[in-house]
Protein backbone atom coordinates (compact mmCIF):
# COMPACT_ATOMS: atom_id res chain seq x y z
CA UNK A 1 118.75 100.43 132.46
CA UNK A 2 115.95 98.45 133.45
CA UNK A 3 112.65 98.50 135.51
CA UNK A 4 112.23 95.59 137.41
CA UNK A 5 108.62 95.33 138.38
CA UNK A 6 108.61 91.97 139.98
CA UNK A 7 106.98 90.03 137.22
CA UNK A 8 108.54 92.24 134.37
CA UNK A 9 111.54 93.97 133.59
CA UNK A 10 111.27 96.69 131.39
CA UNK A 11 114.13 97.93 128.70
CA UNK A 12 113.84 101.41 129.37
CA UNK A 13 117.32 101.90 127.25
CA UNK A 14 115.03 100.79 123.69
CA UNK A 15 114.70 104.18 122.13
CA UNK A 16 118.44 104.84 122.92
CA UNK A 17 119.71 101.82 121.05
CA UNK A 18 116.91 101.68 118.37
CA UNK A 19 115.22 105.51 118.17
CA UNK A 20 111.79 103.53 119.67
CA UNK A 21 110.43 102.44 123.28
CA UNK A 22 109.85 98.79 124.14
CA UNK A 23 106.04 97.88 123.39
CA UNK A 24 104.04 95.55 125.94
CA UNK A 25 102.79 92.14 124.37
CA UNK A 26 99.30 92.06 126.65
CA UNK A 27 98.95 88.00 125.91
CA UNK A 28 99.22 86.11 129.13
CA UNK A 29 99.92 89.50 131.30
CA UNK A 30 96.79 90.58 133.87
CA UNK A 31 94.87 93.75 133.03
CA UNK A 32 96.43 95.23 136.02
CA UNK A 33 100.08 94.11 134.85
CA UNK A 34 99.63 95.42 131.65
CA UNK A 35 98.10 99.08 132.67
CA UNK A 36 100.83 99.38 135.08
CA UNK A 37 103.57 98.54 132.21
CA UNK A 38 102.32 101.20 130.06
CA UNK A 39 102.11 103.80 133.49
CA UNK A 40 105.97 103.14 134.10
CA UNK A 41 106.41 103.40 129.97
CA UNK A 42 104.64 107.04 129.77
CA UNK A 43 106.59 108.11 132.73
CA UNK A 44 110.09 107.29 131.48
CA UNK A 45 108.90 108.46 127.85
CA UNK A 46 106.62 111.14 128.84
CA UNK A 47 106.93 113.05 125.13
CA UNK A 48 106.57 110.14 122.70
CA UNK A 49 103.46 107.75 122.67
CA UNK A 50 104.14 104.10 124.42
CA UNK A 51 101.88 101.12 123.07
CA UNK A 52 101.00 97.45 124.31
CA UNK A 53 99.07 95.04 121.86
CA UNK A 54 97.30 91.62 121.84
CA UNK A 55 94.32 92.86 124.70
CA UNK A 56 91.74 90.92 125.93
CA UNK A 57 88.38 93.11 126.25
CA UNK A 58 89.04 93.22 130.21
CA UNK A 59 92.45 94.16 129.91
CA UNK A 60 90.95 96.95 127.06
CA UNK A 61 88.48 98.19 129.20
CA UNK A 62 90.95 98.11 132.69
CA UNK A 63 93.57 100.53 130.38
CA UNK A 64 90.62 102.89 129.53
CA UNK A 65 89.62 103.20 133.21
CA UNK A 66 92.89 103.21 134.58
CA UNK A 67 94.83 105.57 132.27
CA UNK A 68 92.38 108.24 131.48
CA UNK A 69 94.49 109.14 129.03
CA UNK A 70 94.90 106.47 126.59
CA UNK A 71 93.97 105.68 123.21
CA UNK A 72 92.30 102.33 123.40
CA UNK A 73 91.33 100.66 119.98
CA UNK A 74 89.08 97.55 121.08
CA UNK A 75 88.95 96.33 117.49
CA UNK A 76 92.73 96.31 117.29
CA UNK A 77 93.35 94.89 120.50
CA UNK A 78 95.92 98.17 121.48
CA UNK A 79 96.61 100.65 124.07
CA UNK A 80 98.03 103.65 123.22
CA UNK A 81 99.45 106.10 126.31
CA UNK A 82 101.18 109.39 125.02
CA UNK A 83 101.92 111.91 122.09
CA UNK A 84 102.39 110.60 118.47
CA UNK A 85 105.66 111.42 116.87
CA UNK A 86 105.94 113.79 114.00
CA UNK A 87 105.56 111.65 111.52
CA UNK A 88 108.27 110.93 108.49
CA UNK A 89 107.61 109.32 105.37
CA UNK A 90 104.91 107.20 104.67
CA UNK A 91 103.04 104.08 104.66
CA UNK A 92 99.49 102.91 103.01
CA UNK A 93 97.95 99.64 104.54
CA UNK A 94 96.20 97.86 101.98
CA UNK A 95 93.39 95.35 103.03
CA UNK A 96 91.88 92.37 101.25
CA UNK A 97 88.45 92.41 103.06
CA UNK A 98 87.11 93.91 106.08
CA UNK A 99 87.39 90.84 107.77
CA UNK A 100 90.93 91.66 107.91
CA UNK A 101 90.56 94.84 110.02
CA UNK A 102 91.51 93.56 113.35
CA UNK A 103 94.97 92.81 111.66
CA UNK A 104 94.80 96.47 109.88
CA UNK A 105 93.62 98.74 112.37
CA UNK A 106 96.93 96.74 114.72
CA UNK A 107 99.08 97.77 111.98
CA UNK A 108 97.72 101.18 111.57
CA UNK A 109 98.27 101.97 114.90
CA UNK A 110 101.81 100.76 115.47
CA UNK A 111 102.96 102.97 112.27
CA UNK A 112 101.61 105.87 114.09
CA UNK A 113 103.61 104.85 117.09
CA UNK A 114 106.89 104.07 115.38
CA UNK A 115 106.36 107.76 113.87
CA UNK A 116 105.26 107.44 110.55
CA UNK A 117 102.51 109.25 108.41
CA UNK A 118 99.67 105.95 107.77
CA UNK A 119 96.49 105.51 104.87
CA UNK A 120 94.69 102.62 104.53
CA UNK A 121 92.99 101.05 101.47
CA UNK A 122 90.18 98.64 102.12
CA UNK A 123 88.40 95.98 101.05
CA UNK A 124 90.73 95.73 97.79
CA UNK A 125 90.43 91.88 97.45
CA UNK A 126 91.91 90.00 93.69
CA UNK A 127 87.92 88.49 93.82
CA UNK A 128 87.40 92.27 92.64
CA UNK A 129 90.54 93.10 90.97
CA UNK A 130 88.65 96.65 89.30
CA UNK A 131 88.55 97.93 92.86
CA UNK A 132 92.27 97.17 93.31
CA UNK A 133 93.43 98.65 90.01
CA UNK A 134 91.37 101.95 91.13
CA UNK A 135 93.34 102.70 93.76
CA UNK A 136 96.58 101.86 92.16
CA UNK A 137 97.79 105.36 91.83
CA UNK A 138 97.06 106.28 95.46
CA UNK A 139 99.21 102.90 96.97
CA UNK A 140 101.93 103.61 94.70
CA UNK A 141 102.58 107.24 96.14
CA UNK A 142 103.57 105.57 99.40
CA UNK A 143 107.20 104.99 100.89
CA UNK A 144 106.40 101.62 101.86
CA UNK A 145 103.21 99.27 101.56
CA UNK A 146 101.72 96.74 103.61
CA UNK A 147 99.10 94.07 102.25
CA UNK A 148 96.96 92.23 104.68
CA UNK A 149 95.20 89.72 102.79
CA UNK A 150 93.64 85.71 104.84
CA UNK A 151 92.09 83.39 102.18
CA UNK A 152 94.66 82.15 99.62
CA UNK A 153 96.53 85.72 100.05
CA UNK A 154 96.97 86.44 96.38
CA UNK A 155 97.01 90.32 97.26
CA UNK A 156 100.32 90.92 98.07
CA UNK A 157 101.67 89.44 94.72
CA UNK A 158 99.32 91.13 92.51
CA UNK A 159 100.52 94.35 94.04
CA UNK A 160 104.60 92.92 93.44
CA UNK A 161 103.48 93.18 89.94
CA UNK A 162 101.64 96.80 90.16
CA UNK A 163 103.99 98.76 92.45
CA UNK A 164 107.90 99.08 92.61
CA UNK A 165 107.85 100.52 96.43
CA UNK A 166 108.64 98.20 99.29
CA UNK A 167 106.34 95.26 100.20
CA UNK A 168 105.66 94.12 103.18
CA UNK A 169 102.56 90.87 103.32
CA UNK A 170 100.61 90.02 106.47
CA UNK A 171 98.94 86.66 105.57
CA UNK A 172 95.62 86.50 107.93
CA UNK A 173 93.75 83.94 109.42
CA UNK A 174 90.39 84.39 107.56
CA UNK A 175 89.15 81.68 105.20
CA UNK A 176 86.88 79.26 105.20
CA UNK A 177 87.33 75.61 106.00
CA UNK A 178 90.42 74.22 106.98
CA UNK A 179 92.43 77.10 106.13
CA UNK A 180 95.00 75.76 109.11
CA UNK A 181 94.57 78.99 111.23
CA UNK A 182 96.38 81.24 108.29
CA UNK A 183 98.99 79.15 107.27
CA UNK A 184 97.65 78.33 104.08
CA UNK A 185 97.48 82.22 103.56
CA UNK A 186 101.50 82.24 104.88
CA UNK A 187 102.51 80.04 102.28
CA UNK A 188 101.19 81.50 99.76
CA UNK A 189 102.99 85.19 100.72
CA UNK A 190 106.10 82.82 101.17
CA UNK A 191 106.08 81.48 97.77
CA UNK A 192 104.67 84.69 95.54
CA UNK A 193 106.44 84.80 92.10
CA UNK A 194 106.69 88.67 92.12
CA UNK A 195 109.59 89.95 93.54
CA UNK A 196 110.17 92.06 96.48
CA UNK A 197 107.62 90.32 98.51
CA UNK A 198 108.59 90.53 102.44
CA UNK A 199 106.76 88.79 104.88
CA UNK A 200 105.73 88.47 108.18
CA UNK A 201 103.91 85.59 110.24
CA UNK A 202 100.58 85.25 110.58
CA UNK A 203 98.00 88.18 111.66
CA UNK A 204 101.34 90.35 112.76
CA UNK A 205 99.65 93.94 112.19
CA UNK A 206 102.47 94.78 114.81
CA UNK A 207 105.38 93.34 113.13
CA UNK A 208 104.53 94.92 109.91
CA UNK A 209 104.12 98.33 111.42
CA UNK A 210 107.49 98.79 113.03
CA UNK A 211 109.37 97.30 110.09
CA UNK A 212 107.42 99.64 107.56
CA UNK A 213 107.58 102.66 109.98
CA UNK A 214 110.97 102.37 110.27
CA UNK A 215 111.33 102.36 106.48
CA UNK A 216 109.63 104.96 105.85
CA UNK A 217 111.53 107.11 108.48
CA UNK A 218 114.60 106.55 107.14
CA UNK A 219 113.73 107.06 103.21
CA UNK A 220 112.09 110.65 104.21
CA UNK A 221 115.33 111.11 106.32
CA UNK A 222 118.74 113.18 104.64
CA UNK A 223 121.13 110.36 104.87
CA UNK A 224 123.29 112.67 106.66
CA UNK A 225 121.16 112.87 109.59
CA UNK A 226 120.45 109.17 110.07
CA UNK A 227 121.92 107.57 113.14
């Protein structure tokens, strides 16, 4: 089944075939196309939270005026309309620098969404590897990590060698210089030497969050019970 807005058409079948809603990518969509979207969302999902990402400040600021309800994160760039899940298992965000928050606070956000339990580590960089190693035992409590890291992105492989739970890297585009716009910090998460690194493309907070979520749901879940 699908809603057929004129200029979108909206899977409202999503959580049927994969337990979660269809999100709204705000890039290139009006604010008023994009608070409408998340309207017809909530009302076809009216006991789970509904999300759209990648806002513009206007289209930020249109969602909080228009649906009084919502959970707008301006750093993040997200909307959020509705009731967080009960969250299952577990997943701790671990950030290189604070310049990296835009991407982590995205992430955060979607995990919540996608119904799992979320911590965040900050400012955790390998220029201060003492700070890292401090916070080892907390990170490695977690169902499934996520390291956000720009520059030359060495963060996710030092963790590969600290941690045995699942990795998931989200190269940024911080650095100075000609740092190509994060790709420079992609291949470096695409070519780590530790093993078990996953990763995503560049600043996906978003993409990281669903695939850890949905991790972490299904190692807190009886395999019985999955579907």
């Amino acid at each position: 089944m699908t809603e057929d807005l004129g200029f979108a058409r909206l899977d409202l079948q999503r959580e049927q075939r994969t337990g979660d809603p269809e999100v709204v990518f705000g890039a290139g969509k009006t604010p008023q196309q994009i608070a409408e979207l998340l309207s017809v969302l909530h009302d076809a999902h009216p006991d789970r939270a509904v999300m759209a990402t990648r806002l513009s400040p206007e289209a930020a600021a249109h969602c909080r005026a228009q649906l009084p309800d919502a959970e707008v994160d301006d750093l993040a760039g997200v909307a959020v309309v509705g009731r967080y899940p009960q969250p299952k298992g577990s997943v701790t965000i671990v950030a290189a620098g604070t310049s990296d928050l835009p991407v982590v606070r995205e992430c955060a956000v979607t995990v919540r969404v996608f119904g799992a339990a979320v911590d965040t580590v900050l400012d955790v960089g390998v220029a201060g590897l003492h700070r890292l190693l401090d916070q080892r035992d907390r990170i490695g409590r977690a169902d499934v990590v996520v390291a956000v890291a720009g520059m030359e992105a060495a963060l996710p492989s030092v963790l590969g060698g600290l941690i045995g739970a699942p990795l998931i890297a989200v190269p940024t585009s911080v650095g100075y210089g000609w740092h190509m716009d994060g790709l420079a910090a992609w291949l470096s998460v695409l070519n780590s030497c530790a093993p078990g690194v996953l990763g995503v493309n560049v600043d996906n907070g978003f993409g990281a969050g669903v695939a850890a979520a949905r991790i972490a749901r299904r190692a807190a879940t009886p395999r019985g019970s999955r579907s």
